[in-house]
Protein backbone atom coordinates (compact mmCIF):
# COMPACT_ATOMS: atom_id res chain seq x y z
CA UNK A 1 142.67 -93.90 -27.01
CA UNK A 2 141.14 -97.23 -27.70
CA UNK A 3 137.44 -97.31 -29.64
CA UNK A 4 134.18 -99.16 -28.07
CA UNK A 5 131.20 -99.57 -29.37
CA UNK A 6 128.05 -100.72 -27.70
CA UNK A 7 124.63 -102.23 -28.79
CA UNK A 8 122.17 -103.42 -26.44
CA UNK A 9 119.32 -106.13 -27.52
CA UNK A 10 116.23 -106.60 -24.71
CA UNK A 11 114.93 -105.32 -21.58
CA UNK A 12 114.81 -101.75 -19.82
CA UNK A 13 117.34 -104.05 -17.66
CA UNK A 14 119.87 -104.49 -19.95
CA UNK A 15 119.48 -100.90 -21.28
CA UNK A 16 120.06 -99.81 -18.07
CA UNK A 17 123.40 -102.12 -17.80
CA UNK A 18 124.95 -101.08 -21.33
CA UNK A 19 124.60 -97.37 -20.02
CA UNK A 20 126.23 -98.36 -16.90
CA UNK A 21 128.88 -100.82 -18.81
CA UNK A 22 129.78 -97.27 -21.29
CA UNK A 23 130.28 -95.19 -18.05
CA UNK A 24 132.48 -97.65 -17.11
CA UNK A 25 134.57 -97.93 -20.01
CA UNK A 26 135.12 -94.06 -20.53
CA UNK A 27 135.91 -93.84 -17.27
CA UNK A 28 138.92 -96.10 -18.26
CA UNK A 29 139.87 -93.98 -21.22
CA UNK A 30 137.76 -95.27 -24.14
CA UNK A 31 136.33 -93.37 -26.45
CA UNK A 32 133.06 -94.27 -27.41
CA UNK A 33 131.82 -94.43 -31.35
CA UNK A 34 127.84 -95.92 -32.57
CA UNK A 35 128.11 -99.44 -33.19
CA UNK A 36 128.00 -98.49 -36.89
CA UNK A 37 131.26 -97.06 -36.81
CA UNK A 38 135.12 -99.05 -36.91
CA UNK A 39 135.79 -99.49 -33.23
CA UNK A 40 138.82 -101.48 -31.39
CA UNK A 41 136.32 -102.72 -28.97
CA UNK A 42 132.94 -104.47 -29.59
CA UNK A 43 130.10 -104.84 -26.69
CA UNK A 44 126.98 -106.82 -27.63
CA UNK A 45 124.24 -106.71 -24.38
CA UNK A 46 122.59 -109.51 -25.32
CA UNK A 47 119.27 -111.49 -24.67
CA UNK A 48 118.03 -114.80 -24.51
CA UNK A 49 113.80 -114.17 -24.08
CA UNK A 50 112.71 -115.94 -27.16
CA UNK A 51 114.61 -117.45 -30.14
CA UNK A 52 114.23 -114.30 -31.84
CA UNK A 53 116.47 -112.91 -29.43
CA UNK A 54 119.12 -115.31 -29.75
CA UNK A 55 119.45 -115.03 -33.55
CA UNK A 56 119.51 -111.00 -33.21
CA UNK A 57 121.80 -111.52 -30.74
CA UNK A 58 124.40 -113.82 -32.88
CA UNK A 59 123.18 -111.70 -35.80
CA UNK A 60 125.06 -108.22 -33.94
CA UNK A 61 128.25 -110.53 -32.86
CA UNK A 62 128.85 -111.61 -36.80
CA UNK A 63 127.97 -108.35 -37.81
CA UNK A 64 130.75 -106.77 -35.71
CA UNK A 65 132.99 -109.44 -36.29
CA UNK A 66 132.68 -108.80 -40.02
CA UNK A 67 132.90 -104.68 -39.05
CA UNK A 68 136.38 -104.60 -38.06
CA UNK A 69 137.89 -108.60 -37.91
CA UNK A 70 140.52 -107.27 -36.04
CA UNK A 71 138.26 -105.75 -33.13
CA UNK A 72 137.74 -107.42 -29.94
CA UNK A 73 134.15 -108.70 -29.82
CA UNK A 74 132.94 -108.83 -26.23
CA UNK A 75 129.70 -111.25 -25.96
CA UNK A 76 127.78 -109.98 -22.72
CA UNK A 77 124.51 -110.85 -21.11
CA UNK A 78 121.36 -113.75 -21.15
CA UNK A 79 122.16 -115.20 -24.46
CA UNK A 80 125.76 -115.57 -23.49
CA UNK A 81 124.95 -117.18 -20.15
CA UNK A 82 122.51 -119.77 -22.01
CA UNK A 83 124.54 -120.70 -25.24
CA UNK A 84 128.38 -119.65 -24.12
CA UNK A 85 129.24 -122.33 -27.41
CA UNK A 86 126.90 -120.42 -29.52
CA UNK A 87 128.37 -116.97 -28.87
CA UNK A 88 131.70 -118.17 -29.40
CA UNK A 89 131.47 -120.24 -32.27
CA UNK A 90 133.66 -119.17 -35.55
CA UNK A 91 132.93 -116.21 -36.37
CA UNK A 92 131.51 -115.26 -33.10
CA UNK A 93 133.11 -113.25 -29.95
CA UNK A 94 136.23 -113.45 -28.72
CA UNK A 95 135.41 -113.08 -25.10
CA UNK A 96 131.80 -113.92 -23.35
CA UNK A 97 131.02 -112.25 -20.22
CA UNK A 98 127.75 -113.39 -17.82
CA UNK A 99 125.52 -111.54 -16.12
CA UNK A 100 127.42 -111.60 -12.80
CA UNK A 101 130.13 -109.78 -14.15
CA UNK A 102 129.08 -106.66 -15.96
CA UNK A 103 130.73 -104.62 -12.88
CA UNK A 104 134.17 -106.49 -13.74
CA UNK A 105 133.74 -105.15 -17.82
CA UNK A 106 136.68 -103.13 -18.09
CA UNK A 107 139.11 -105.66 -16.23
CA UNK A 108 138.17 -108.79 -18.24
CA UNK A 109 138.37 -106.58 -21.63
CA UNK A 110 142.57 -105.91 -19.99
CA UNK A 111 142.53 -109.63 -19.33
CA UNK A 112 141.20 -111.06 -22.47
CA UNK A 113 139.42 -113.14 -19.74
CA UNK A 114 135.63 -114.92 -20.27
CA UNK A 115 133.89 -114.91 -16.90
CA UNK A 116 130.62 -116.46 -16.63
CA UNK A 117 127.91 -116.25 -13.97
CA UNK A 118 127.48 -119.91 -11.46
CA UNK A 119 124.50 -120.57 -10.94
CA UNK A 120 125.14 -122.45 -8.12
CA UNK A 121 126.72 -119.98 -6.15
CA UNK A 122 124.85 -117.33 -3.43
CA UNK A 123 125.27 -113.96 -4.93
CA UNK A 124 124.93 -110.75 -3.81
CA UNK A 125 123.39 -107.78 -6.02
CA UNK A 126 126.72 -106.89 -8.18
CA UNK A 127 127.90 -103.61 -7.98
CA UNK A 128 127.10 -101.28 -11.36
CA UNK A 129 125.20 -97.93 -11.55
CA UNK A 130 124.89 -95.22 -13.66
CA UNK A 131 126.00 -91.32 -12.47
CA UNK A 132 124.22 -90.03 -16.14
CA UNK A 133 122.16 -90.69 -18.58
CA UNK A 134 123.02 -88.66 -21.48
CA UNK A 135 120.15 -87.86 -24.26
CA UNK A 136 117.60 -89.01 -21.93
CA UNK A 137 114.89 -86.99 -19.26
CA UNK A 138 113.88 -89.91 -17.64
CA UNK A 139 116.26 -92.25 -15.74
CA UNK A 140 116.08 -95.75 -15.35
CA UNK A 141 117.18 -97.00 -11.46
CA UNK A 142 117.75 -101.13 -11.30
CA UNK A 143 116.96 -102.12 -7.60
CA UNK A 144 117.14 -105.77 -8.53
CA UNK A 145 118.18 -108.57 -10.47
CA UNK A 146 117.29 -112.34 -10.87
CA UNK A 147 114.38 -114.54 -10.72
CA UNK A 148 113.07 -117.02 -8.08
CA UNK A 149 109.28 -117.79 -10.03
CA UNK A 150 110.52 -120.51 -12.42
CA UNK A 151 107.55 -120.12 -14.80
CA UNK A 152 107.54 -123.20 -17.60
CA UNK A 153 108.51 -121.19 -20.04
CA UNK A 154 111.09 -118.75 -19.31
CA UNK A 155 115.23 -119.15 -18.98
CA UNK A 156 115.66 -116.19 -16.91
CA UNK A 157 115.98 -117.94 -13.33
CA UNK A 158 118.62 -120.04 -15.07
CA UNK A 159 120.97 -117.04 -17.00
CA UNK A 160 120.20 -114.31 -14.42
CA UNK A 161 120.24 -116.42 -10.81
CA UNK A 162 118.25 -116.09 -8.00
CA UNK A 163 117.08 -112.83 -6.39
CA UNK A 164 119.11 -110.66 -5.69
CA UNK A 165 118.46 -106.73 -4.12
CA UNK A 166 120.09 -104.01 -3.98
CA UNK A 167 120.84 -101.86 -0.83
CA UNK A 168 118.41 -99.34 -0.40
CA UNK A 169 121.13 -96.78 0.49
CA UNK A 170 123.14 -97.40 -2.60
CA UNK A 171 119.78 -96.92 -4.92
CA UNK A 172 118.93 -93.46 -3.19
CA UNK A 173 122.44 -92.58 -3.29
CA UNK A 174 122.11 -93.02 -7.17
CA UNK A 175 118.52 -91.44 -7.58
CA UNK A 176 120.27 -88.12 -5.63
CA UNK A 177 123.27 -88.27 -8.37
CA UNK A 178 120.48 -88.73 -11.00
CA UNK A 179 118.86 -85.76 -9.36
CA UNK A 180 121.73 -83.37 -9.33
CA UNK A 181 122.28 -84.02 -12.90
CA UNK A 182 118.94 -82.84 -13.63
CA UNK A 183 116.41 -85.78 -13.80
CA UNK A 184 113.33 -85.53 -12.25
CA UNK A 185 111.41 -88.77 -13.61
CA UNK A 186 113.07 -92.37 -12.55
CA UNK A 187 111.72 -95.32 -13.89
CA UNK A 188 112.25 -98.33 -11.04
CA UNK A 189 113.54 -101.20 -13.37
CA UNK A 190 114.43 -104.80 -12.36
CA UNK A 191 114.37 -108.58 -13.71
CA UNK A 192 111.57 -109.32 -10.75
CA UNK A 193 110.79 -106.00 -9.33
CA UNK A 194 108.07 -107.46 -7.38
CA UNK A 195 111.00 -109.29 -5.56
CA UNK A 196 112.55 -106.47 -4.03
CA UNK A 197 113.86 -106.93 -0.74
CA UNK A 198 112.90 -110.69 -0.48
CA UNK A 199 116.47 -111.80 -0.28
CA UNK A 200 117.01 -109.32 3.10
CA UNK A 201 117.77 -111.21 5.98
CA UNK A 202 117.63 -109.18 9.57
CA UNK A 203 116.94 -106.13 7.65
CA UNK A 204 113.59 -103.93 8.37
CA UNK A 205 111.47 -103.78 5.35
CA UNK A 206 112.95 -107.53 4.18
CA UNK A 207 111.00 -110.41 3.68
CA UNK A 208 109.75 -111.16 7.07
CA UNK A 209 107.34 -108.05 6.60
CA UNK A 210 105.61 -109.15 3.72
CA UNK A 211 105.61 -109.27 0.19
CA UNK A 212 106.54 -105.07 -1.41
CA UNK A 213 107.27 -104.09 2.01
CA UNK A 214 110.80 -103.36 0.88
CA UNK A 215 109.48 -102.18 -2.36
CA UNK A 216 107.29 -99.93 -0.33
CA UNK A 217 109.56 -98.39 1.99
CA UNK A 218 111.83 -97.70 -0.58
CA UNK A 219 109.39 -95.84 -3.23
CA UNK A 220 108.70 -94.20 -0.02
CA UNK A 221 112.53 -92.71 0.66
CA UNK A 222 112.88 -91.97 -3.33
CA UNK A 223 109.92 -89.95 -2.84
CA UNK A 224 111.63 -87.79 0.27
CA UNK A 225 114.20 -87.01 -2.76
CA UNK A 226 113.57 -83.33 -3.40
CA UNK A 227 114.54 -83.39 -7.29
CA UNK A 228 112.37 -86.21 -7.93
CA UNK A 229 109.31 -85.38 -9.27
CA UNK A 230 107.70 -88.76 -10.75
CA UNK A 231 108.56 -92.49 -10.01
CA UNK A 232 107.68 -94.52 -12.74
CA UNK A 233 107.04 -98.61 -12.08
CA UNK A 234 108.55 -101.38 -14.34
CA UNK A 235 106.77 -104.82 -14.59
CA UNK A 236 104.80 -105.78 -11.58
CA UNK A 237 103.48 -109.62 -10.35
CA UNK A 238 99.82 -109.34 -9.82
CA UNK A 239 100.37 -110.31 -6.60
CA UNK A 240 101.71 -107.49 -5.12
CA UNK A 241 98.75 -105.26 -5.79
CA UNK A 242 97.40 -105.82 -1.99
CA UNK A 243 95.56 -102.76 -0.45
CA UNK A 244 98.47 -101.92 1.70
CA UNK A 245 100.39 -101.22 -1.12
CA UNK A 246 98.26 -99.62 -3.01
CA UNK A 247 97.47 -97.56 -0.26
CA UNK A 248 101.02 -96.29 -0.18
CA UNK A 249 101.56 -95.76 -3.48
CA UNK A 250 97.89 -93.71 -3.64
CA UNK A 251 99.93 -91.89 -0.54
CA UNK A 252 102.95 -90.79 -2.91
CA UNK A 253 101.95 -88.20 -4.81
CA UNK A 254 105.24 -88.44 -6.79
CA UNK A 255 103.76 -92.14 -8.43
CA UNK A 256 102.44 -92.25 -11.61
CA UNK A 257 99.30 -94.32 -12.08
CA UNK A 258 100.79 -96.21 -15.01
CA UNK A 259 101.12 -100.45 -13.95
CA UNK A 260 102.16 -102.77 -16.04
CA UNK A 261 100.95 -106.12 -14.97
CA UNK A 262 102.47 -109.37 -16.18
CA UNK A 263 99.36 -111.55 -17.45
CA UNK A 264 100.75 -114.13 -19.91
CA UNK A 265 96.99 -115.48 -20.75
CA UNK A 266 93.53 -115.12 -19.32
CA UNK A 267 92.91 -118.85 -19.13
CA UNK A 268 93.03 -120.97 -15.57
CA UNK A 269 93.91 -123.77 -17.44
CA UNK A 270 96.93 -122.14 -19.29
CA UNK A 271 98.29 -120.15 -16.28
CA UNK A 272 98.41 -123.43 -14.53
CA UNK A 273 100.87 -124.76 -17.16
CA UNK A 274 102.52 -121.86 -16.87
CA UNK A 275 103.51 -121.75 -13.09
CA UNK A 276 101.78 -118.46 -12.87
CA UNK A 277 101.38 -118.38 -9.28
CA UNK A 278 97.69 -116.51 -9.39
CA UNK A 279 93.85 -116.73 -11.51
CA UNK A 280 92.26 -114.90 -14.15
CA UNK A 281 89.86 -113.66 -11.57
CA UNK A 282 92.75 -112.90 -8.75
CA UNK A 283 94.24 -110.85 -11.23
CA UNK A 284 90.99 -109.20 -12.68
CA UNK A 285 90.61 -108.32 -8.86
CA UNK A 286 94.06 -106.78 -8.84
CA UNK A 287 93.13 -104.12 -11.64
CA UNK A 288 89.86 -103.28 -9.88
CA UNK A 289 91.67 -102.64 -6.64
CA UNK A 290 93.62 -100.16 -8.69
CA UNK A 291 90.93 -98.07 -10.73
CA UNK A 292 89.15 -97.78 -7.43
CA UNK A 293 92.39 -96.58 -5.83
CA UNK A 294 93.40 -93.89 -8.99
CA UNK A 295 91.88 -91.66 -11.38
CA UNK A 296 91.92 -93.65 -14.53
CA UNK A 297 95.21 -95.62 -14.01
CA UNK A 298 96.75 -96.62 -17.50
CA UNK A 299 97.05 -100.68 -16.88
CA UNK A 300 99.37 -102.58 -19.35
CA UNK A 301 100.14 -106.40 -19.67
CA UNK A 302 102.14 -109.22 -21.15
CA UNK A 303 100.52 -111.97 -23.43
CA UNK A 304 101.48 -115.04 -24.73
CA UNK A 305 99.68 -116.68 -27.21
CA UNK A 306 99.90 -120.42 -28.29
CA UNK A 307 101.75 -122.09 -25.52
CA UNK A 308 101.37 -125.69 -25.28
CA UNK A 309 98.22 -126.98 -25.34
CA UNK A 310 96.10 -124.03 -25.68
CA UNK A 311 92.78 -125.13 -27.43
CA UNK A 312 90.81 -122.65 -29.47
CA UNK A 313 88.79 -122.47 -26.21
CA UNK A 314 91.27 -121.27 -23.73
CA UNK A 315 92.17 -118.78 -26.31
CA UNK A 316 88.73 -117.68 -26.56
CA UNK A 317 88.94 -117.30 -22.59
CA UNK A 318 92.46 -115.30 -22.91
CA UNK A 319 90.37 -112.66 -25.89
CA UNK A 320 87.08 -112.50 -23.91
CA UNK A 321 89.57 -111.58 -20.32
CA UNK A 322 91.47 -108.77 -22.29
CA UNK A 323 87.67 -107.68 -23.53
CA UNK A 324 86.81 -107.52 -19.81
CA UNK A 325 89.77 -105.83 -18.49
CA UNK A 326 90.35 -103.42 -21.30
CA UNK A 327 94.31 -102.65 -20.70
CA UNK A 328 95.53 -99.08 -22.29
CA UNK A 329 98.34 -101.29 -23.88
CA UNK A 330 98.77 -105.30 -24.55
CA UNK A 331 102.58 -106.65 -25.82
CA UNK A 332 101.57 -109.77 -27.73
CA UNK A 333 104.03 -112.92 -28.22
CA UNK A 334 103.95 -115.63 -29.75
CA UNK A 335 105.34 -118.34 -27.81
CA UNK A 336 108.68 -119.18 -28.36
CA UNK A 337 110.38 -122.59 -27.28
CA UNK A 338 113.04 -122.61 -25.23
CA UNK A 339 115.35 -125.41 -24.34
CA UNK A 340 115.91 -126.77 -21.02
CA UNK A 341 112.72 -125.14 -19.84
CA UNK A 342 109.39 -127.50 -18.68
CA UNK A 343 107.42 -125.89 -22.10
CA UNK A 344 109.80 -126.92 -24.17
CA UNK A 345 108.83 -130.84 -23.58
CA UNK A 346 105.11 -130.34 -22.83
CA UNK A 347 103.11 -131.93 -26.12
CA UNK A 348 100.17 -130.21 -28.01
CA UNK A 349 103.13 -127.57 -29.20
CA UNK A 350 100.80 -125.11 -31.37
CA UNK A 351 101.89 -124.52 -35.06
CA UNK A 352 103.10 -121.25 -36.07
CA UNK A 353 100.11 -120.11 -38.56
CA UNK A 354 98.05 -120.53 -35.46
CA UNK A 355 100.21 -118.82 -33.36
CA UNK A 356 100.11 -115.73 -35.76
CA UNK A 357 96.42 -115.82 -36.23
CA UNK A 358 96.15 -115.67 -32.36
CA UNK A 359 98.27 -113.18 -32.35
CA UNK A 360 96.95 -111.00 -34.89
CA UNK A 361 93.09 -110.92 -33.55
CA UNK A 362 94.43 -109.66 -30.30
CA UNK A 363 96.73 -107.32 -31.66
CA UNK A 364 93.98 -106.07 -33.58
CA UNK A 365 91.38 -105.81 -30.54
CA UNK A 366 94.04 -104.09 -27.84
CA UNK A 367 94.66 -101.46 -30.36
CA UNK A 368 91.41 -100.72 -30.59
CA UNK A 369 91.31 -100.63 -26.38
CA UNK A 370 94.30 -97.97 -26.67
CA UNK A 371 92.54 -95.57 -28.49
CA UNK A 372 89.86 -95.95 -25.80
CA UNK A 373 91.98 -95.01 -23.72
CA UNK A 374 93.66 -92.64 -24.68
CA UNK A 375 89.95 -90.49 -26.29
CA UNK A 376 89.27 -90.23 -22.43
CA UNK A 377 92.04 -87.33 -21.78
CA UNK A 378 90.54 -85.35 -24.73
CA UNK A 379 89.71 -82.16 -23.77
CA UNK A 380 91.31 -82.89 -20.08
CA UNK A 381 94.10 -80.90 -19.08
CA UNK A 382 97.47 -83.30 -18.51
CA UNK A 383 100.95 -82.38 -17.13
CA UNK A 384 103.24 -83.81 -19.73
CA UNK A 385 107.06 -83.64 -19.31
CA UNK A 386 108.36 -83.10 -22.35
CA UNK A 387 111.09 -85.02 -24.13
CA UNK A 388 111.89 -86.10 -27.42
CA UNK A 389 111.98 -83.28 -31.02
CA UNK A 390 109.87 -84.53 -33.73
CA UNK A 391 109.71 -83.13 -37.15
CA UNK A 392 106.10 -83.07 -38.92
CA UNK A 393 104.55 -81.38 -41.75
CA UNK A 394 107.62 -79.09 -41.79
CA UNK A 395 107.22 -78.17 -38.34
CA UNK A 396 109.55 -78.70 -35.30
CA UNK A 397 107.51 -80.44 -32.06
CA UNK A 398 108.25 -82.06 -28.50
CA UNK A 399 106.92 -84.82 -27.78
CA UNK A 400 106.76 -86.07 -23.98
CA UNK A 401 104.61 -88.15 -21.69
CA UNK A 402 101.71 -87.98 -19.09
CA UNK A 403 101.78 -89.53 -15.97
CA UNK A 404 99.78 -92.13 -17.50
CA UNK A 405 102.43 -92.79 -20.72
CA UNK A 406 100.01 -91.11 -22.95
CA UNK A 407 102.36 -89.39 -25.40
CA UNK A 408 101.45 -86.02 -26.71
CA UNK A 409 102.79 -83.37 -28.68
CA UNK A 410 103.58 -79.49 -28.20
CA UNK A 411 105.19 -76.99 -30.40
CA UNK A 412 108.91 -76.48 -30.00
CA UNK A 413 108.94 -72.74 -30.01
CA UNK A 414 109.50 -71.48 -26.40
CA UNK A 415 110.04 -74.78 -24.71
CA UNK A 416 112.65 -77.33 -23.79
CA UNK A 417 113.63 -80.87 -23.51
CA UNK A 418 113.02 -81.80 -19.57
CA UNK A 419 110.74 -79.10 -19.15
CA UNK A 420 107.25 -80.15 -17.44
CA UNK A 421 104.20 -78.53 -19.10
CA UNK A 422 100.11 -78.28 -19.04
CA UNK A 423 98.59 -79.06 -22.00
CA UNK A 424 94.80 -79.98 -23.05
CA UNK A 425 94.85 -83.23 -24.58
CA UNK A 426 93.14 -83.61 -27.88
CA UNK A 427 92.82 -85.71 -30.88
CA UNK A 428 95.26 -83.46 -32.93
CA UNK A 429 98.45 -83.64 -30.02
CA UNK A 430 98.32 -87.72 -29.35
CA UNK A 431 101.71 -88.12 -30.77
């Protein structure tokens, strides 16, 4: 029985496609070992977001190669699709596969064959889905892949392709497999979730009935799924957030008022450069919407900081918008260049020390916001499905979530991972 070993660099995307890509191989006989281990067969999920993520990425191919230099080392993913020379330069994998042809794994491993996603070519959403997720109590569902928005920055529209959905059926035929397995939380995951259902043609809920009408209707037939007790959101564009669909998400009762908003920067001026398709004030509108709409929604964002051409001044704009909006959680990056993208030629390219300082003053203000946040449940009763063990102080706890992703902590004795529990939220349990 052949040995494979996976590791996965990136998104909740390409978490979600390594588990499907390990199903798939033990399905075909292979045993499956931790990446630390001598395998026969290497898989690297890789990513291409900033040029961190192409160095970690190249970084796990050597590192396998040098593992077991007899081992097949299979190159899969974003950074593959954007630097196929890179991936397979000396030293590097053996075989590269794009992001169009995860669903083909096991066949191309047989074949010794590269296969590589065109661009060019109309695609439909490729077949690959998970019936498990092992060590996990929450299950992540991808209902879509690609990117239409073209922001200056970003390579995804050119490794992942254009929009592309998939089926509703086939997604609620996974969420009741999910179900039956025993998960009650599913976390909706995709490259453009937003874009759900914009690629239908002749289909009811497509594109001709608005923006998150398919996204709507769908959330709405996950929710019919008796098992399923919380849908989770991944990423969301601003401009989704209309009141119809807030309205029917306020409907399900099964949502949880956690949204993660891409931002990028809290400048006009900046966004513009960007291609983000919306204002600092659209967007500030957008969060308003939802804290009239829910009960304290946890709102999270995105943030780039020294693009091109941002002056100490639209800086000070970005800082004094994430003041204003006060989001339970802000990711910071620093900008990274990437070639073949409209950023990468624009001048006024900021220097790194700047770049860090930037980055450090916000870091340092949103996690001050968090604990803001997060004081308001104190004393508040919260249903909190438990998850992970964690050892402290000797003692054994689980840790899980609230609806809102504010982790706390319970003692072990007398409950179990999965299990969905009340606790009062203090100071003390914040895990």
């Amino acid at each position: 029985m052949p040995k494979v070993a996976f590791h996965n660099l990136g998104c909740k995307v390409n978490a979600y496609e390594t588990e499907a890509m390990l199903q798939q191989l033990q399905a075909e006989g292979y045993e499956i070992v931790p990446f630390e281990q001598e395998a026969d067969v290497y898989v690297i999920n890789t990513c291409t977001v900033t040029n961190i993520a192409d160095r970690k990425s190249r970084q796990m191919i050597h590192r396998a190669k040098r593992r077991n230099p007899d081992a097949l080392v299979v190159a899969v993913g974003c950074y593959v699709q954007a630097d196929p020379e890179g991936a397979t330069a000396p030293g590097g994998a053996d075989l590269i596969v794009g992001n169009d042809q995860k669903g083909r794994l096991a066949e191309l491993i047989a074949a010794h064959t590269s296969s590589l996603l065109d661009l060019k070519a109309p695609r439909e959403y490729e077949a690959l889905a998970l019936s498990d997720s092992p060590g996990h109590t929450r299950a992540f569902l991808k209902i879509q892949d690609g990117c239409n928005q073209f922001c200056s920055y970003c390579l995804i529209p050119y490794v992942r392709g254009r929009v592309r959905s998939r089926k509703p059926e086939e997604v609620l035929a996974e969420a009741r497999r999910l179900s039956e397995k025993g998960f009650c939380e599913v976390v909706l995951t995709g490259i453009h979730l937003s874009s759900y259902g914009v690629d239908f043609s002749g289909e009811s809920g497509g594109a001709e009935n608005g923006y998150g009408t398919a996204l709507r209707c769908l959330i709405q037939k996950l929710a019919e799924i008796p098992g399923i007790q919380r849908i989770r959101l991944g990423s969301l564009e601003p401009r989704i957030i209309t009141e119809d669909f807030v309205q029917a998400l306020v409907s399900c009762r099964k949502i949880c008022p956690h949204f993660h908003l891409s931002l990028q920067s809290g400048c006009a001026a900046t966004l513009a450069r960007m291609n983000r398709k919306y204002t600092p004030e659209e967007y500030f509108e957008k969060c308003e919407l939802l804290r009239r709409s829910f009960v304290h929604p946890a709102i999270t964002t995105d943030v780039i900081v020294g693009f091109p051409g941002e002056t100490e001044e639209e800086f000070r704009q970005t800082r004094d918008f994430l003041e204003r909006v006060s989001f339970y959680e802000v990711h910071v990056f620093k900008y990274s260049r990437r070639k073949g993208t409209r950023a990468d030629r624009m001048p006024d390219q900021v220097p790194e020390p700047v770049k860090a300082e930037r980055s450090r003053i916000l870091l340092e203000m949103t996690e001050a916001q968090a604990g803001q946040f997060r004081a308001y449940y104190f004393g508040q009763e919260a249903e909190v499905r438990l998850e992970e063990p964690e050892e402290r102080n000797g003692e054994t706890f689980l840790t899980g979530y609230t609806r809102e992703y504010v982790r706390v902590r319970v003692p072990a004795e007398g409950h179990t991972s999965g299990e969905t529990v009340t606790v009062t939220v203090t100071e003390e349990n914040l895990a």
